[in-house]
C-alpha atoms as a PDB file:
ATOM      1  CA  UNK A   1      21.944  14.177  -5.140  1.00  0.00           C
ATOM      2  CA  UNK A   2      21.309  10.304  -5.276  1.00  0.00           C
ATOM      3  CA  UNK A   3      18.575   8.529  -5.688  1.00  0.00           C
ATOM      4  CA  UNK A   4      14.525   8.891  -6.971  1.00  0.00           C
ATOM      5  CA  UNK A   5      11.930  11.999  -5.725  1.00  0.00           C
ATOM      6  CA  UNK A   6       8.958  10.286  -3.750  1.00  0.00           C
ATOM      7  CA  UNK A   7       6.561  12.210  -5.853  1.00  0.00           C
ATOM      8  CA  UNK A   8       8.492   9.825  -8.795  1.00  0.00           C
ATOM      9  CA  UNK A   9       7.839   6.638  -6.879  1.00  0.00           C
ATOM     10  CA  UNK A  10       5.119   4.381  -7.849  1.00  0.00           C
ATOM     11  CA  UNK A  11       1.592   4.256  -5.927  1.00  0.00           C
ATOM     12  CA  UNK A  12      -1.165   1.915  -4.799  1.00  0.00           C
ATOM     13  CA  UNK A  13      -3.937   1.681  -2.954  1.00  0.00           C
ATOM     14  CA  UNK A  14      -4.147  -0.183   0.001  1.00  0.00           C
ATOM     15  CA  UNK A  15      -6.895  -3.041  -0.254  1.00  0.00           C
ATOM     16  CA  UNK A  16      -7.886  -2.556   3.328  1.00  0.00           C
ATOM     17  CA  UNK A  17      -7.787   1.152   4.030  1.00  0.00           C
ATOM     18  CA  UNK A  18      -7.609   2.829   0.815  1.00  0.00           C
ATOM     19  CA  UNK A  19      -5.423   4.929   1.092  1.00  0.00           C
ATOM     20  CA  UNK A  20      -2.508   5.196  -1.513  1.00  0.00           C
ATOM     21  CA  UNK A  21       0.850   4.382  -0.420  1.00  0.00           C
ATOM     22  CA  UNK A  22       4.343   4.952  -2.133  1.00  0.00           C
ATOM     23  CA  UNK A  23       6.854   2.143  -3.109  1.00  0.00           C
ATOM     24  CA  UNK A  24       9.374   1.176  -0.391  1.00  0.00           C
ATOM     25  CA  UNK A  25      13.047  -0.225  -0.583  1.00  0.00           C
ATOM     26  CA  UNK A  26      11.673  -3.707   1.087  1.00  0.00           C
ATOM     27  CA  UNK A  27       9.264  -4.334  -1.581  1.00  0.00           C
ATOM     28  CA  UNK A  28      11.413  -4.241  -4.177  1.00  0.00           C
ATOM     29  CA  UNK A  29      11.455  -7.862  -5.644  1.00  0.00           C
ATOM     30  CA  UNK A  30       7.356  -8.097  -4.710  1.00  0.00           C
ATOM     31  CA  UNK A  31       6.087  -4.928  -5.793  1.00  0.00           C
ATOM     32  CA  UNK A  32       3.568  -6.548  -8.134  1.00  0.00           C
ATOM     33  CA  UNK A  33       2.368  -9.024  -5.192  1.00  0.00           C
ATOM     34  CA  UNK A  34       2.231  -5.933  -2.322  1.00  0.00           C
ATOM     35  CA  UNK A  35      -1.541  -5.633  -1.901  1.00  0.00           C
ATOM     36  CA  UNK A  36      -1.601  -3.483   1.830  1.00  0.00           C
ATOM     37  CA  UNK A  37       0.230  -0.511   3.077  1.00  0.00           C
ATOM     38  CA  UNK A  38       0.749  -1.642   6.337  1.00  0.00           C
ATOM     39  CA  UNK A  39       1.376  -5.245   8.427  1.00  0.00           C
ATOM     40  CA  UNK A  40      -1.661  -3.703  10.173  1.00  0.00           C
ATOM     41  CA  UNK A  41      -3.856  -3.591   7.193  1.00  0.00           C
ATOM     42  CA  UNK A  42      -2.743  -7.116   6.471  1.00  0.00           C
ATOM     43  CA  UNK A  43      -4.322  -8.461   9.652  1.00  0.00           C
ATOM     44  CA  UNK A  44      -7.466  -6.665   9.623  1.00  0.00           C
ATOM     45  CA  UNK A  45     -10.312  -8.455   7.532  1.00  0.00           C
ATOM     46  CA  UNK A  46     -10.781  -6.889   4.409  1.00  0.00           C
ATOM     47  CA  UNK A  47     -14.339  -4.939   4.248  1.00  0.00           C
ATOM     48  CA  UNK A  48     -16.828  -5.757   2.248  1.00  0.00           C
ATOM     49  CA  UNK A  49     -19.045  -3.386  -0.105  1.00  0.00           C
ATOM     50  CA  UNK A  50     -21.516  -1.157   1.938  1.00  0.00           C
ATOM     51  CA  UNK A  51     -19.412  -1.363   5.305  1.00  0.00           C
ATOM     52  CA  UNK A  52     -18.374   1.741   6.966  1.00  0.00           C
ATOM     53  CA  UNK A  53     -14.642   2.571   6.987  1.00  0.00           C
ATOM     54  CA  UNK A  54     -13.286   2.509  10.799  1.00  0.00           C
END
């Protein structure tokens, strides 16, 4: 077997949504700068304190 277990893989949470999400091959080099989980979350304005979660 090759390669790391997800459950080994580092987390975040996603500064939109905030959900956690797991470290991915195409982050490698920016892991420290990767801030959303998804191009999706990137787009969306980030919410403020006190606003409901859609």
């Amino acid at each position: 077997m090759r390669g790391v277990d997800k459950r080994d893989l580092p987390t975040k949470v996603c500064a939109h949504c905030q959900r956690p999400f797991v470290w991915r091959k195409a982050w490698e080099r920016d892991w420290e700068n990767v801030k959303y989980c998804s191009d999706a979350c990137k787009k969306k304005k980030p919410m403020g304190p006190g606003k409901p979660k859609r």
